[in-house]
N, C-alpha and C. Protein backbone atom coordinates (compact mmCIF):
# COMPACT_ATOMS: atom_id res chain seq x y z
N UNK A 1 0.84 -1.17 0.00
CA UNK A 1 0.00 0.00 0.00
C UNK A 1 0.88 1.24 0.00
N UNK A 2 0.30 2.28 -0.55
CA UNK A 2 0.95 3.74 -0.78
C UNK A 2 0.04 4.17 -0.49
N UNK A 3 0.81 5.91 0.75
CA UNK A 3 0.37 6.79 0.71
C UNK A 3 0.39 8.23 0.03
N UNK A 4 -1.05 8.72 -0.33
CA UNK A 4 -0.41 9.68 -1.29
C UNK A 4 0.79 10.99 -0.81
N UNK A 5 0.99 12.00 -1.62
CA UNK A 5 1.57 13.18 -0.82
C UNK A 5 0.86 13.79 0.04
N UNK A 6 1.48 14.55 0.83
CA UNK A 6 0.43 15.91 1.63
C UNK A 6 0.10 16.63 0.32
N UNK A 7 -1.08 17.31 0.80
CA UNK A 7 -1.88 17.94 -0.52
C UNK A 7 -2.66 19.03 0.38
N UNK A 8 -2.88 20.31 -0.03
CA UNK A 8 -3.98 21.57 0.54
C UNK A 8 -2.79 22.36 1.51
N UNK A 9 -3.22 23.13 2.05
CA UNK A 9 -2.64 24.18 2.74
C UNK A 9 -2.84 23.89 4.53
N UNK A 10 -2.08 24.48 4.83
CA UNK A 10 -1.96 23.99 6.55
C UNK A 10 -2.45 25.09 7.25
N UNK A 11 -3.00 25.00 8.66
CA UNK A 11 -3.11 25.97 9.36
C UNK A 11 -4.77 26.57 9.48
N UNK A 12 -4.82 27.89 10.15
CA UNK A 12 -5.90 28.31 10.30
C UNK A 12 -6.81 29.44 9.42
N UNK A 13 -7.70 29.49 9.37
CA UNK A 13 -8.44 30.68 8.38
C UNK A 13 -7.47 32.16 8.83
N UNK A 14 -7.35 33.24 8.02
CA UNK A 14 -7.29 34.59 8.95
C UNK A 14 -7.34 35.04 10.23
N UNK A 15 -9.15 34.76 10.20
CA UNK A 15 -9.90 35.80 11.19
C UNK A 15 -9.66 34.16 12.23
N UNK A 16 -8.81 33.32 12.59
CA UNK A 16 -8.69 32.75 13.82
C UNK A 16 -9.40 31.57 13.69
N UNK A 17 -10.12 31.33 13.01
CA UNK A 17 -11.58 30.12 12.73
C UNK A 17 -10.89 28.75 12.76
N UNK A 18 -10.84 28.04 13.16
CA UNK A 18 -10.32 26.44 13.23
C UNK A 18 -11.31 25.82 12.39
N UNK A 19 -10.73 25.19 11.16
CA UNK A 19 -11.40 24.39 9.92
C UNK A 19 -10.79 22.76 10.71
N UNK A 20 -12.74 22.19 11.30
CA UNK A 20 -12.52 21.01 11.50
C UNK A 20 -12.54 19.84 9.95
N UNK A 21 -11.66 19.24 9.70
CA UNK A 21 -11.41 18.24 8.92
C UNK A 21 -11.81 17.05 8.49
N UNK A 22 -11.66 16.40 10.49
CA UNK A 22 -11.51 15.19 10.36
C UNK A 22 -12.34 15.14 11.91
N UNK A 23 -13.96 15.52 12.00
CA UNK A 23 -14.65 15.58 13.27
C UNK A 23 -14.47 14.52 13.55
N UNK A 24 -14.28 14.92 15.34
CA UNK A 24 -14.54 13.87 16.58
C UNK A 24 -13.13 13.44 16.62
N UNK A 25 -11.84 14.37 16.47
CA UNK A 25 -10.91 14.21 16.85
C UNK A 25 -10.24 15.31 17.56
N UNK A 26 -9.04 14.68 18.30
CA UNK A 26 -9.01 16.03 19.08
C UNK A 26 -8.04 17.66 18.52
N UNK A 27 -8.94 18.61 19.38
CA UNK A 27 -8.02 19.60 18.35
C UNK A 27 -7.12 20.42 19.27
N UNK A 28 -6.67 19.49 20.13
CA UNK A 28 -5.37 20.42 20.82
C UNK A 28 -4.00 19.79 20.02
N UNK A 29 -2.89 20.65 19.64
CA UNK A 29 -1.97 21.13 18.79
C UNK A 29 -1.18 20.36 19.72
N UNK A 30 -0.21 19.23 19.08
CA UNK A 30 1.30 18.88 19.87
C UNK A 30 2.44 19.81 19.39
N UNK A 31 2.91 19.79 20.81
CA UNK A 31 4.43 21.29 20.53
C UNK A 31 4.73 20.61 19.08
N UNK A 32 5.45 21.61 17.97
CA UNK A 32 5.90 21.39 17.20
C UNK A 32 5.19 21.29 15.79
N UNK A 33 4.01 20.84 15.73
CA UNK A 33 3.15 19.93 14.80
C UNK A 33 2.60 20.98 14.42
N UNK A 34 1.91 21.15 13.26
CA UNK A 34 1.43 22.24 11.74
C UNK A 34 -0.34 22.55 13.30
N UNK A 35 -0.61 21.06 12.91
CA UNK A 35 -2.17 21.41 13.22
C UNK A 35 -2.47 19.99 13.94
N UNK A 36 -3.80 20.31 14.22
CA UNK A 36 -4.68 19.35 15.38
C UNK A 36 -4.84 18.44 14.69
N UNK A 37 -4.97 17.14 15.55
CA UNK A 37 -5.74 15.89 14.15
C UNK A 37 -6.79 16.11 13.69
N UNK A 38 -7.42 17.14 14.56
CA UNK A 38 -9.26 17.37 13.96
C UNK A 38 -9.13 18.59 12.95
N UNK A 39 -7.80 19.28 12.62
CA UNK A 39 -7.53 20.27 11.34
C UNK A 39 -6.77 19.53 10.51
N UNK A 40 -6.50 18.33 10.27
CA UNK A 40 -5.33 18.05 9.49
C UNK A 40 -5.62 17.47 7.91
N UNK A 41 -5.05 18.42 7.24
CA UNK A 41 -5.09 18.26 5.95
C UNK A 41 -4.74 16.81 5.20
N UNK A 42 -3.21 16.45 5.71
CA UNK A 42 -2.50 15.41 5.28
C UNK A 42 -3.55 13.99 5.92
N UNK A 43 -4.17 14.11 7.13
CA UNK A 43 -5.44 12.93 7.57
C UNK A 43 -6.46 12.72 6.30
N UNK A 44 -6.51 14.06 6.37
CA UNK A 44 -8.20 13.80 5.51
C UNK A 44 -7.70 13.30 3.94
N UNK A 45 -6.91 13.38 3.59
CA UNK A 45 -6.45 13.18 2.03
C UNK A 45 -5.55 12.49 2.08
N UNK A 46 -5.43 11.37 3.05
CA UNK A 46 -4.54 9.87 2.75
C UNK A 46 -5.14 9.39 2.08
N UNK A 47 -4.59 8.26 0.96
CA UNK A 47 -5.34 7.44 0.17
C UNK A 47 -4.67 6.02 0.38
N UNK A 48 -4.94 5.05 0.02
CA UNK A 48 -4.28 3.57 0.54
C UNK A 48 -4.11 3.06 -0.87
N UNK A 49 -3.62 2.16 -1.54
CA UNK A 49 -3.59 1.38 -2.71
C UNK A 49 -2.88 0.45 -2.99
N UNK A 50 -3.52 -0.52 -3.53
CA UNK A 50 -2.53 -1.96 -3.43
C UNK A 50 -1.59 -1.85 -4.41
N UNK A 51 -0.56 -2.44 -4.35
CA UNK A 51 0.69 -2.58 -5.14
C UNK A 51 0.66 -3.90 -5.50
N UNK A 52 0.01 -4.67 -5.38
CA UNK A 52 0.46 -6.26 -5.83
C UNK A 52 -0.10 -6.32 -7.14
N UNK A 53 0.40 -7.65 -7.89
CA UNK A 53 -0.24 -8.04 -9.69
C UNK A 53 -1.41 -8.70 -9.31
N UNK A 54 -1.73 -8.72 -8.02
CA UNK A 54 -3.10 -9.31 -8.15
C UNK A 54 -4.60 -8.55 -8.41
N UNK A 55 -5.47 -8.99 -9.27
CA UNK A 55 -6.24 -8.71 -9.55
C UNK A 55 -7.27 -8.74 -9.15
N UNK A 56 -7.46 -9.70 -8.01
CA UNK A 56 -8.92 -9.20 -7.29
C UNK A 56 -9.01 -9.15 -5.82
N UNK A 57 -8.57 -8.02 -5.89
CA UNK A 57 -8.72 -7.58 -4.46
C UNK A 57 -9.08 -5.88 -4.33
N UNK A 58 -8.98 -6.01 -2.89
CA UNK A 58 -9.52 -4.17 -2.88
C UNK A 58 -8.44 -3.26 -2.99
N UNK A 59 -8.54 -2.21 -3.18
CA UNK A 59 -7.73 -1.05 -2.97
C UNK A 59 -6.75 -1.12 -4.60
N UNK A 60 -7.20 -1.23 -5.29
CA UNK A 60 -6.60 -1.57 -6.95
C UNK A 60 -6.50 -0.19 -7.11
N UNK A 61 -7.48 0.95 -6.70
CA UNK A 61 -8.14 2.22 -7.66
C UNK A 61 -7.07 3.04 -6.27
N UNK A 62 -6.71 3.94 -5.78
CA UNK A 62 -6.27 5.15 -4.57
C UNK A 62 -7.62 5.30 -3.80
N UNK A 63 -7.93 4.76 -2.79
CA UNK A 63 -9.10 5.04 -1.86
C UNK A 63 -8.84 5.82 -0.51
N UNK A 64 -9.11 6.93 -0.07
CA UNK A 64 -8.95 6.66 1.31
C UNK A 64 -10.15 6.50 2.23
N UNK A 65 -9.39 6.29 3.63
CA UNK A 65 -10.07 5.53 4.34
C UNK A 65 -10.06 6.52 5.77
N UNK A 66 -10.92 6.12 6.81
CA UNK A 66 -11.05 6.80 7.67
C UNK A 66 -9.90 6.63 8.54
N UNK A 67 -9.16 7.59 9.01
CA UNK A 67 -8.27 7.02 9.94
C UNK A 67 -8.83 6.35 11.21
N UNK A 68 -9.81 5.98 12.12
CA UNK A 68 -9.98 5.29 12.77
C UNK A 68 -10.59 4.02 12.25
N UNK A 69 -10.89 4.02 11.04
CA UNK A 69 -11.20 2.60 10.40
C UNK A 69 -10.14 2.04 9.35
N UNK A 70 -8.92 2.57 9.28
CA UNK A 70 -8.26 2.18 8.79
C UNK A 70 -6.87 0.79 9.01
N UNK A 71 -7.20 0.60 10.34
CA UNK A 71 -6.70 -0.55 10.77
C UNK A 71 -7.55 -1.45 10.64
N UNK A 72 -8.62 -1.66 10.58
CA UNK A 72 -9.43 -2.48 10.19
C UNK A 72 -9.55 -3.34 8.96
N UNK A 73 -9.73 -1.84 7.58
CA UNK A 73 -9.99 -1.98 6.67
C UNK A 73 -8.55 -2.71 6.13
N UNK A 74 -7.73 -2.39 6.63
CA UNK A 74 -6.01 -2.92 5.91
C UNK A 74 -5.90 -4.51 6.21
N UNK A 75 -6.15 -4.58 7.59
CA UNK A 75 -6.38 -6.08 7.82
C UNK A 75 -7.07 -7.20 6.87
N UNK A 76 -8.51 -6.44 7.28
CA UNK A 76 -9.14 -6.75 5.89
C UNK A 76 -9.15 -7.36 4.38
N UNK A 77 -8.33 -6.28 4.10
CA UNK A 77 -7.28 -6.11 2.57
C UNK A 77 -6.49 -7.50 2.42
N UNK A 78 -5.19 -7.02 3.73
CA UNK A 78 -4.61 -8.24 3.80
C UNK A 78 -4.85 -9.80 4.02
N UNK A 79 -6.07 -9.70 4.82
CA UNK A 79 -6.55 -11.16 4.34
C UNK A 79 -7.25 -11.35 3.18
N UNK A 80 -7.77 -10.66 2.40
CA UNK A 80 -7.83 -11.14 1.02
C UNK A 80 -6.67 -11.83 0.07
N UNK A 81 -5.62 -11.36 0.72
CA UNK A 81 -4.26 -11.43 -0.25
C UNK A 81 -4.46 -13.49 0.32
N UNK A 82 -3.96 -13.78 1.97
CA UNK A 82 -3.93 -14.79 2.09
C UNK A 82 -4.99 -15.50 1.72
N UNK A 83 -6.58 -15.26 1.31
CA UNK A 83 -7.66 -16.19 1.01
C UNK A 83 -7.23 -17.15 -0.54
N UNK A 84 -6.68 -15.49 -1.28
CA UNK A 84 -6.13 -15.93 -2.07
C UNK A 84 -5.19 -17.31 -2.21
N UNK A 85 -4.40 -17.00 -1.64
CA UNK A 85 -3.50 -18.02 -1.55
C UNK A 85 -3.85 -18.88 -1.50
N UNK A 86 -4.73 -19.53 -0.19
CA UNK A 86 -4.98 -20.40 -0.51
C UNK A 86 -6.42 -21.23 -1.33
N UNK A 87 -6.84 -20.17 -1.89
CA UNK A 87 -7.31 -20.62 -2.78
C UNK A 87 -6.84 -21.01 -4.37
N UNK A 88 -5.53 -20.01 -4.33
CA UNK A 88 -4.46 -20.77 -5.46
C UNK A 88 -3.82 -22.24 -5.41
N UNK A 89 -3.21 -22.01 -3.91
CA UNK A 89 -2.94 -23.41 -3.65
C UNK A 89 -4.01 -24.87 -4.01
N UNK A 90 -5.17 -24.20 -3.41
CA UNK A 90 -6.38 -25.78 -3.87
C UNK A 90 -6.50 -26.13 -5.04
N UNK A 91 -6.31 -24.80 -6.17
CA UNK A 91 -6.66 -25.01 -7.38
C UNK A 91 -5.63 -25.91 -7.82
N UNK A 92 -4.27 -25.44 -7.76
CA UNK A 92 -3.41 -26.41 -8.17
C UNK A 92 -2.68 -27.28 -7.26
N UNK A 93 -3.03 -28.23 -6.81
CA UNK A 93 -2.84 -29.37 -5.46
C UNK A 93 -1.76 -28.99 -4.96
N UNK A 94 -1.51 -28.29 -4.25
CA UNK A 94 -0.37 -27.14 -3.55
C UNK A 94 -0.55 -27.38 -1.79
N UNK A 95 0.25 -26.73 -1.25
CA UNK A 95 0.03 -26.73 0.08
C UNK A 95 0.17 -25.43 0.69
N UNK A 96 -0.58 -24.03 1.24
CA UNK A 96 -0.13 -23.13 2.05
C UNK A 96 1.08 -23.51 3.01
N UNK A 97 2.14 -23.18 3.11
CA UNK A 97 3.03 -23.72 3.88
C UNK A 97 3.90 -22.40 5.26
N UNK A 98 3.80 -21.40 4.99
CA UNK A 98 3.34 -20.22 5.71
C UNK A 98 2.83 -18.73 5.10
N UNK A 99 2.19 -18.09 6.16
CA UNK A 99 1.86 -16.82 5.84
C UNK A 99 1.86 -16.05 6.46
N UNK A 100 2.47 -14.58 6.30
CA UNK A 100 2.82 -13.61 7.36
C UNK A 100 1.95 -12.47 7.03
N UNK A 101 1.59 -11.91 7.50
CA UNK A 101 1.24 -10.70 7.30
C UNK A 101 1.57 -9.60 8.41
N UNK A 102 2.00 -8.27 7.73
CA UNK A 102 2.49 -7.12 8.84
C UNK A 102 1.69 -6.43 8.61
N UNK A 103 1.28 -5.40 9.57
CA UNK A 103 0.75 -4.10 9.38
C UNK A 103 1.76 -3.27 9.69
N UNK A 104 2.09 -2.23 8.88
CA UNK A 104 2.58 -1.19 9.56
C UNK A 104 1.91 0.19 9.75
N UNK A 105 2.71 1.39 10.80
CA UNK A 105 2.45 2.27 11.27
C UNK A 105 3.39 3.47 11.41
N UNK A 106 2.88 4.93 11.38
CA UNK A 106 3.67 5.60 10.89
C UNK A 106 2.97 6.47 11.89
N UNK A 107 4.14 7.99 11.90
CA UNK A 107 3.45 9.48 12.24
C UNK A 107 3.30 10.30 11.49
N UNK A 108 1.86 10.96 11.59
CA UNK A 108 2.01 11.53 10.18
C UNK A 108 2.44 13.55 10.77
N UNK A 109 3.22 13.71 9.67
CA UNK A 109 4.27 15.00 9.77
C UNK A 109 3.75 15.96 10.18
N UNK A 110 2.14 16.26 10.27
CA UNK A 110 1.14 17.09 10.27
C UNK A 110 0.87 17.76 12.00
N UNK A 111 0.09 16.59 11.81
CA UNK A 111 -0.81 16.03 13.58
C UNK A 111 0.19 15.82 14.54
N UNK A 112 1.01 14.60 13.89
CA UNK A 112 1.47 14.03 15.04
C UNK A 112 0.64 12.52 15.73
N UNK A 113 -0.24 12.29 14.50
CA UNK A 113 -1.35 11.09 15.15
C UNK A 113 -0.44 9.90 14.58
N UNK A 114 -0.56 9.14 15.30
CA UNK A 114 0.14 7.85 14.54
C UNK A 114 -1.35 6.67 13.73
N UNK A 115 -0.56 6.24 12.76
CA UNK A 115 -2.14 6.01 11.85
C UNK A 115 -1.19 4.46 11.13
N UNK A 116 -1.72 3.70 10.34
CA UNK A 116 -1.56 2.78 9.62
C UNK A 116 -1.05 3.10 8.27
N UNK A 117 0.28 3.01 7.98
CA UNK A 117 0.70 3.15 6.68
C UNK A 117 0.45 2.39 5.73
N UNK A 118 0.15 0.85 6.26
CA UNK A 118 -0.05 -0.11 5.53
C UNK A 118 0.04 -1.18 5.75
N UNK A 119 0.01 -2.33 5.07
CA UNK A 119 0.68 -3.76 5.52
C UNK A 119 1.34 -4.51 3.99
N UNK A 120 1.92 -5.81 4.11
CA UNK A 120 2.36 -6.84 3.46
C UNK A 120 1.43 -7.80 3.95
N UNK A 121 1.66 -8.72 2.86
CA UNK A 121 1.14 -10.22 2.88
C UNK A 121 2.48 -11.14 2.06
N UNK A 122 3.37 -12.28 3.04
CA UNK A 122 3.63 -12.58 2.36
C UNK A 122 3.43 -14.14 2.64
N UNK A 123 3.01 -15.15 1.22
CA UNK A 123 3.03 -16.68 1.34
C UNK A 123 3.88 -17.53 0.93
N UNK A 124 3.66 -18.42 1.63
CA UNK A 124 4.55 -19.63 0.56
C UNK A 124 3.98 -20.60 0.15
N UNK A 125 3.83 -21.12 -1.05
CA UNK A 125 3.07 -22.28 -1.34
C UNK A 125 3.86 -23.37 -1.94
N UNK A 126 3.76 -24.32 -1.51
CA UNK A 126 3.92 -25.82 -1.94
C UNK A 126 3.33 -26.44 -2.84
N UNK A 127 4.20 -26.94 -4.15
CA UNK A 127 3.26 -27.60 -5.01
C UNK A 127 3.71 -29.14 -5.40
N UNK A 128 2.80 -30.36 -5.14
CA UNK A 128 3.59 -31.14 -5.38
C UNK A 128 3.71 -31.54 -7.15
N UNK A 129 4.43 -32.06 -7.71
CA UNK A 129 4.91 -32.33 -9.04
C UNK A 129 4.62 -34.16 -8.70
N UNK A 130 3.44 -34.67 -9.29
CA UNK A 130 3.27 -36.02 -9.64
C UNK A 130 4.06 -36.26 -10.99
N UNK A 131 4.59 -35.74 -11.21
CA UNK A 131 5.12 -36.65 -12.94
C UNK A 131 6.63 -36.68 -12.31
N UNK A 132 6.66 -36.32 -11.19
CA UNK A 132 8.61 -36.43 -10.98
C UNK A 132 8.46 -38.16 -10.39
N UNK A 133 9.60 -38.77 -10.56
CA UNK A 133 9.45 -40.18 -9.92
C UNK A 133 10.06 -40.48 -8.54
N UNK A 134 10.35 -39.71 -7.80
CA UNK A 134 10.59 -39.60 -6.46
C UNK A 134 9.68 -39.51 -5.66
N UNK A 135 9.06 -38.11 -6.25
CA UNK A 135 7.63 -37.81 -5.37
C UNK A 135 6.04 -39.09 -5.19
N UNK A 136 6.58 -40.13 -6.85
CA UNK A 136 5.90 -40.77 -6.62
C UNK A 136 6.12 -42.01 -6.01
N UNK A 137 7.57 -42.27 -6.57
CA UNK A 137 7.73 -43.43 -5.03
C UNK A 137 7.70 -43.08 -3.61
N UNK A 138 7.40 -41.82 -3.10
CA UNK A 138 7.40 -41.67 -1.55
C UNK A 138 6.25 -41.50 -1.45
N UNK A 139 5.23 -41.45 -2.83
CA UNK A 139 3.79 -41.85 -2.70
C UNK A 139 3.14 -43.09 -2.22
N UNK A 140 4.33 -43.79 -2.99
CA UNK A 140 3.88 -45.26 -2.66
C UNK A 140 4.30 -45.44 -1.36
N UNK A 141 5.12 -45.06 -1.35
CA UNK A 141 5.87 -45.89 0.16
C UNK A 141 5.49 -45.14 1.16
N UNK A 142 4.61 -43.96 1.38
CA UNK A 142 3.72 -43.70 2.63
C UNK A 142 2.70 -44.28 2.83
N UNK A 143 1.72 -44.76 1.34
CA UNK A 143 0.65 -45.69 1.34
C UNK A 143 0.90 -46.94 2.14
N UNK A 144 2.41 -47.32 1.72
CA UNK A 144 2.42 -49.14 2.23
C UNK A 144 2.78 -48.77 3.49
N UNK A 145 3.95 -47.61 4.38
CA UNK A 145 4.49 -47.48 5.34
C UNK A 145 3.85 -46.75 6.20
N UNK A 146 4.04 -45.29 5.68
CA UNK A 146 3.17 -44.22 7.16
C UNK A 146 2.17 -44.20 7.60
N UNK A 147 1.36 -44.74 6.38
CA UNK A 147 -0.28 -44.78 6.97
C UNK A 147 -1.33 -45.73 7.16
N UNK A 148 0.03 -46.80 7.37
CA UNK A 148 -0.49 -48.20 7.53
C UNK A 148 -1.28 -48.25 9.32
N UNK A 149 -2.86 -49.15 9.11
CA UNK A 149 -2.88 -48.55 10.65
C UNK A 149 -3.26 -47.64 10.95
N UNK A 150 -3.52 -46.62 10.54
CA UNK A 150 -3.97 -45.64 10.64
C UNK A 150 -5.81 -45.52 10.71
N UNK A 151 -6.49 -45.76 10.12
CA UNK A 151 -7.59 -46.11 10.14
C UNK A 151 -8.11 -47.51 10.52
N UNK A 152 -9.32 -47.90 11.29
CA UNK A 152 -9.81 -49.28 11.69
C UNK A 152 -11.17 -49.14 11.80
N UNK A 153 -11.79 -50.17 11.61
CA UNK A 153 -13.21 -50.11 11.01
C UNK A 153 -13.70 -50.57 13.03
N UNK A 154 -14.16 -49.85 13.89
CA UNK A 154 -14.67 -50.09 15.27
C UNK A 154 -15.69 -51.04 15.19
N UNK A 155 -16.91 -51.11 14.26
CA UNK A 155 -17.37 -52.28 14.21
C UNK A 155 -17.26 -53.49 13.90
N UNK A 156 -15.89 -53.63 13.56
CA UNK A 156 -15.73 -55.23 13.52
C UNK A 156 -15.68 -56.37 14.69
């Protein structure tokens, strides 16, 4: 995911007026910082967007998102990436073999609010190859060996 640039102008009207932004946040000023999270330009005009070649998932188009629903919505995101997976994996007799996913988090230069920059998804998948002849003699030889025993019929 990418965030866009800061975009609009910082600060207060003239005549003193505080332009709320981003209501129901707070608008006291940290030493140092442009403006309040409830004035902040760079909040209201984050956008999120996926970077991967995959094609069906969300955030393809620059969306933004609410900053208090934006940990949510990323999570979200990111488990689409892993559904994927393993729904690639089933298609082609594969195995999910791990999957990580991070979120990350940032401050933004403005506020001073710390917010969700984004996350990764990353998998690994396992595929087995039946036409190799290894894979299929350790086919056989789990049939006759590992999983001998394994099942028993209780009503006999």
């Amino acid at each position: 995911m990418a965030i866009s640039p800061i975009m609009g102008s910082f600060g207060t009207p003239e005549d003193g007026r505080v332009i709320i932004r981003n209501p129901g946040e707070s608008t006291e000023r940290q030493a140092g910082k442009k403006s309040s999270p409830a004035e902040c330009e760079t909040c209201k005009n984050r956008k999120y967007q996926d970077g991967s070649d995959e094609g069906d998932v969300s955030f393809k188009a620059a969306a933004h998102i609410d900053p208090k629903a934006a940990a949510a919505r990323v999570r979200g995101h990111e488990q689409e990436h892993v559904s994927n997976a393993y729904q690639k994996a089933s298609e082609k007799n594969g195995k999910v073999v791990a999957c990580n996913v991070s979120i990350k988090t940032a401050v933004c230069p403005e506020c001073g609010r710390t917010y969700v920059s984004g996350g990764t998804t990353a998998t690994q998948i396992k595929y087995r190859n039946e036409e190799n002849p290894y894979q299929k003699d350790m086919k056989s030889s789990d049939a006759a060996n590992k999983y001998r025993g394994m099942n028993f019929d209780e009503a006999v």
